[in-house]
N, C-alpha and C. Protein backbone atom coordinates (compact mmCIF):
# COMPACT_ATOMS: atom_id res chain seq x y z
N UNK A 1 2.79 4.56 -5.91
CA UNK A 1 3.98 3.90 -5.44
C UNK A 1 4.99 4.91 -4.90
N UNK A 2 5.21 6.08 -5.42
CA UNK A 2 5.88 7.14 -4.68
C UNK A 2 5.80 7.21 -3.63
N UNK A 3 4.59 7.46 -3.38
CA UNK A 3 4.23 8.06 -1.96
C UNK A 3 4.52 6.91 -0.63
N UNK A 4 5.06 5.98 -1.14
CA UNK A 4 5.55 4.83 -0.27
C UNK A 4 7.35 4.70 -0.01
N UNK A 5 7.73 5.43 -0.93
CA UNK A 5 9.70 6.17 -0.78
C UNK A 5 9.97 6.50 0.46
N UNK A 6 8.92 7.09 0.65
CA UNK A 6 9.49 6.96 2.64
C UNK A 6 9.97 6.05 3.31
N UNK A 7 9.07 5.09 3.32
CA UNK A 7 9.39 3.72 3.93
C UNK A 7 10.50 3.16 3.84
N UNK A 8 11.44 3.47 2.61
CA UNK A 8 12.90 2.36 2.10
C UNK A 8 13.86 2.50 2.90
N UNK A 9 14.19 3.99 3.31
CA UNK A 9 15.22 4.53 4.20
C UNK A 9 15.13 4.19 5.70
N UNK A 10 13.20 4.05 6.31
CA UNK A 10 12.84 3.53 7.22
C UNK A 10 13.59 2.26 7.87
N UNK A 11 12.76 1.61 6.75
CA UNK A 11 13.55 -0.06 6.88
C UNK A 11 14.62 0.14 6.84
N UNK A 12 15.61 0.38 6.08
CA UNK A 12 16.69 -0.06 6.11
C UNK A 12 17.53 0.53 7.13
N UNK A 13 17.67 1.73 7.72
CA UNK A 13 17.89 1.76 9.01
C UNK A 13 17.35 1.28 10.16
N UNK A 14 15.97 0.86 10.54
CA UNK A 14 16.10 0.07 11.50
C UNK A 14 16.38 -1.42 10.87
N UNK A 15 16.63 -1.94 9.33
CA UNK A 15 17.20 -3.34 9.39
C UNK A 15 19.24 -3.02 10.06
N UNK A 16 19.68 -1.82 9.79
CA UNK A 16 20.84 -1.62 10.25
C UNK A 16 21.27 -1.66 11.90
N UNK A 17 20.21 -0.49 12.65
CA UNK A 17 19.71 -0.46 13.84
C UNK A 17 20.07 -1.94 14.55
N UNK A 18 19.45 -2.74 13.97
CA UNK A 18 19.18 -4.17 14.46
C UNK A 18 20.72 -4.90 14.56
N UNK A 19 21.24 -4.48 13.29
CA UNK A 19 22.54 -4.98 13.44
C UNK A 19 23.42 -4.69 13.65
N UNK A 20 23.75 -3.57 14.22
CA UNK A 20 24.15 -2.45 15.14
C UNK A 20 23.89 -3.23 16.84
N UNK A 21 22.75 -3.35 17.22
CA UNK A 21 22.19 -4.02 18.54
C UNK A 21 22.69 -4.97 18.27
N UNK A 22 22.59 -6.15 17.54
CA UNK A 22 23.08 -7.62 17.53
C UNK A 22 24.12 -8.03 17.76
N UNK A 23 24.94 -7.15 17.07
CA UNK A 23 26.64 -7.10 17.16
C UNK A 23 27.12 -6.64 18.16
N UNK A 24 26.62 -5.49 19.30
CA UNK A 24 27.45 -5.14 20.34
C UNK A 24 28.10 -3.24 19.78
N UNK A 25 27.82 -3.06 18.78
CA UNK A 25 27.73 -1.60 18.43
C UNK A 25 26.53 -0.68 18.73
N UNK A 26 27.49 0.39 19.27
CA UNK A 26 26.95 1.38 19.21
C UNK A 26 26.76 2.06 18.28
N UNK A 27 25.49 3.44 18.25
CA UNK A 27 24.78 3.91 17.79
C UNK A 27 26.18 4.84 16.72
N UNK A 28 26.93 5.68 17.63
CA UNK A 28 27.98 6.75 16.87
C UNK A 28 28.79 5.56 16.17
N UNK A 29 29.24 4.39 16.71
CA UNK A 29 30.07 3.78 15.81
C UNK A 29 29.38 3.34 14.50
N UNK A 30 28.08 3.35 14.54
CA UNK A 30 27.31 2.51 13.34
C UNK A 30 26.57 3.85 12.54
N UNK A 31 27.18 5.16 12.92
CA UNK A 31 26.66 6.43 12.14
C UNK A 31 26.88 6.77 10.57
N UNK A 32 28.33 6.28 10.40
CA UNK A 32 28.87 5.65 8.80
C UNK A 32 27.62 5.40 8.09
N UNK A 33 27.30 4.11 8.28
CA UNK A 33 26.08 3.25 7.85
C UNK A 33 25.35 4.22 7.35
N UNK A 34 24.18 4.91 8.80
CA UNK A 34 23.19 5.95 8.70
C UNK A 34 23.54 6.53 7.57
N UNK A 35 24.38 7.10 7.35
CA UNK A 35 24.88 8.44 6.64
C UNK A 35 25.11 7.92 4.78
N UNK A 36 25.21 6.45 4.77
CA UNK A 36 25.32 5.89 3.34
C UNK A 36 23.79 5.57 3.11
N UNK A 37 22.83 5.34 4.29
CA UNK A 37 22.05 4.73 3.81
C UNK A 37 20.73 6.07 3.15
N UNK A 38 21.21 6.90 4.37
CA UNK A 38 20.52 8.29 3.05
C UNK A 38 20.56 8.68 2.01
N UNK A 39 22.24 8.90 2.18
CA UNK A 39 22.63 9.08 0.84
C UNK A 39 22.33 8.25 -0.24
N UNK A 40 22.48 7.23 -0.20
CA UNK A 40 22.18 5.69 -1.13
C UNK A 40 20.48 5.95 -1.57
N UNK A 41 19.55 6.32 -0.34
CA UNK A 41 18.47 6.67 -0.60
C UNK A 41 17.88 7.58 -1.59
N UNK A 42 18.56 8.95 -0.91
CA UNK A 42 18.46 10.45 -1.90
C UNK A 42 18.40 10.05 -3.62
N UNK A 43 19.67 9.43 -3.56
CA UNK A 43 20.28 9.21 -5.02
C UNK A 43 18.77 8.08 -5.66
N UNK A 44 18.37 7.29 -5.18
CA UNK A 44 17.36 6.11 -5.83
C UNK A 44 16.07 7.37 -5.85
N UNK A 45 15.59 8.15 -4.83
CA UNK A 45 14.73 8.96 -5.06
C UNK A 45 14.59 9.68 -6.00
N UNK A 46 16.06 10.54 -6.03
CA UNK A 46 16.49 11.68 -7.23
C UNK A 46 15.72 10.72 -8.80
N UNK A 47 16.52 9.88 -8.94
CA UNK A 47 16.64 9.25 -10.22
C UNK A 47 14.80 8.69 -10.22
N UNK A 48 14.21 8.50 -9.69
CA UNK A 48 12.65 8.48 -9.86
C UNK A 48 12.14 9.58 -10.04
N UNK A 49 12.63 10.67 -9.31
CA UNK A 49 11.83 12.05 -9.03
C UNK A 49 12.23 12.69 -11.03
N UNK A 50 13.32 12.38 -11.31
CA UNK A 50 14.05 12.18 -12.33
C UNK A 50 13.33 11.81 -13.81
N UNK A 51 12.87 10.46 -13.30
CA UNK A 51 11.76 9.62 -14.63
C UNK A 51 10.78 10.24 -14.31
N UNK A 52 10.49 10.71 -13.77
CA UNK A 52 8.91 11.61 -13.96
C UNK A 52 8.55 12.36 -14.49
N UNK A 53 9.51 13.22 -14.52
CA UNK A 53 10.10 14.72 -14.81
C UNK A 53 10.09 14.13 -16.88
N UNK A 54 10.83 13.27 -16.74
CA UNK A 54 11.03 12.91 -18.17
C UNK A 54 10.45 12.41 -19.04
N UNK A 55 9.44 11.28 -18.46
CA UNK A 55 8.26 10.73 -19.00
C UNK A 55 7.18 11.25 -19.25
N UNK A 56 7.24 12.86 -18.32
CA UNK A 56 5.77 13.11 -18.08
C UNK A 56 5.67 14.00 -19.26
């Protein structure tokens, strides 16, 4: 299931992408977003990369 963590940040920027296009925004105005949705990412990764470390 790890090896599928890639994908979350995927989606969810192009589900943002999309609504970014839908709305009539541009790419730099909708960069905020980008920039939470890594971060938001990193942090859910960390904390798995985290239980592993701890369980194992």
């Amino acid at each position: 299931m790890i090896k599928f963590f890639f994908l979350l940040p995927i989606l969810m920027s192009a589900i943002w992408w999309w609504f970014l296009d839908n709305k009539g925004y541009t790419l730099k105005q909708g960069l905020k977003g980008f920039a939470y949705i890594i971060a938001f990412n990193a942090v859910i990764i960390a904390f798995f990369v985290l239980m592993l470390f701890v369980t194992h």
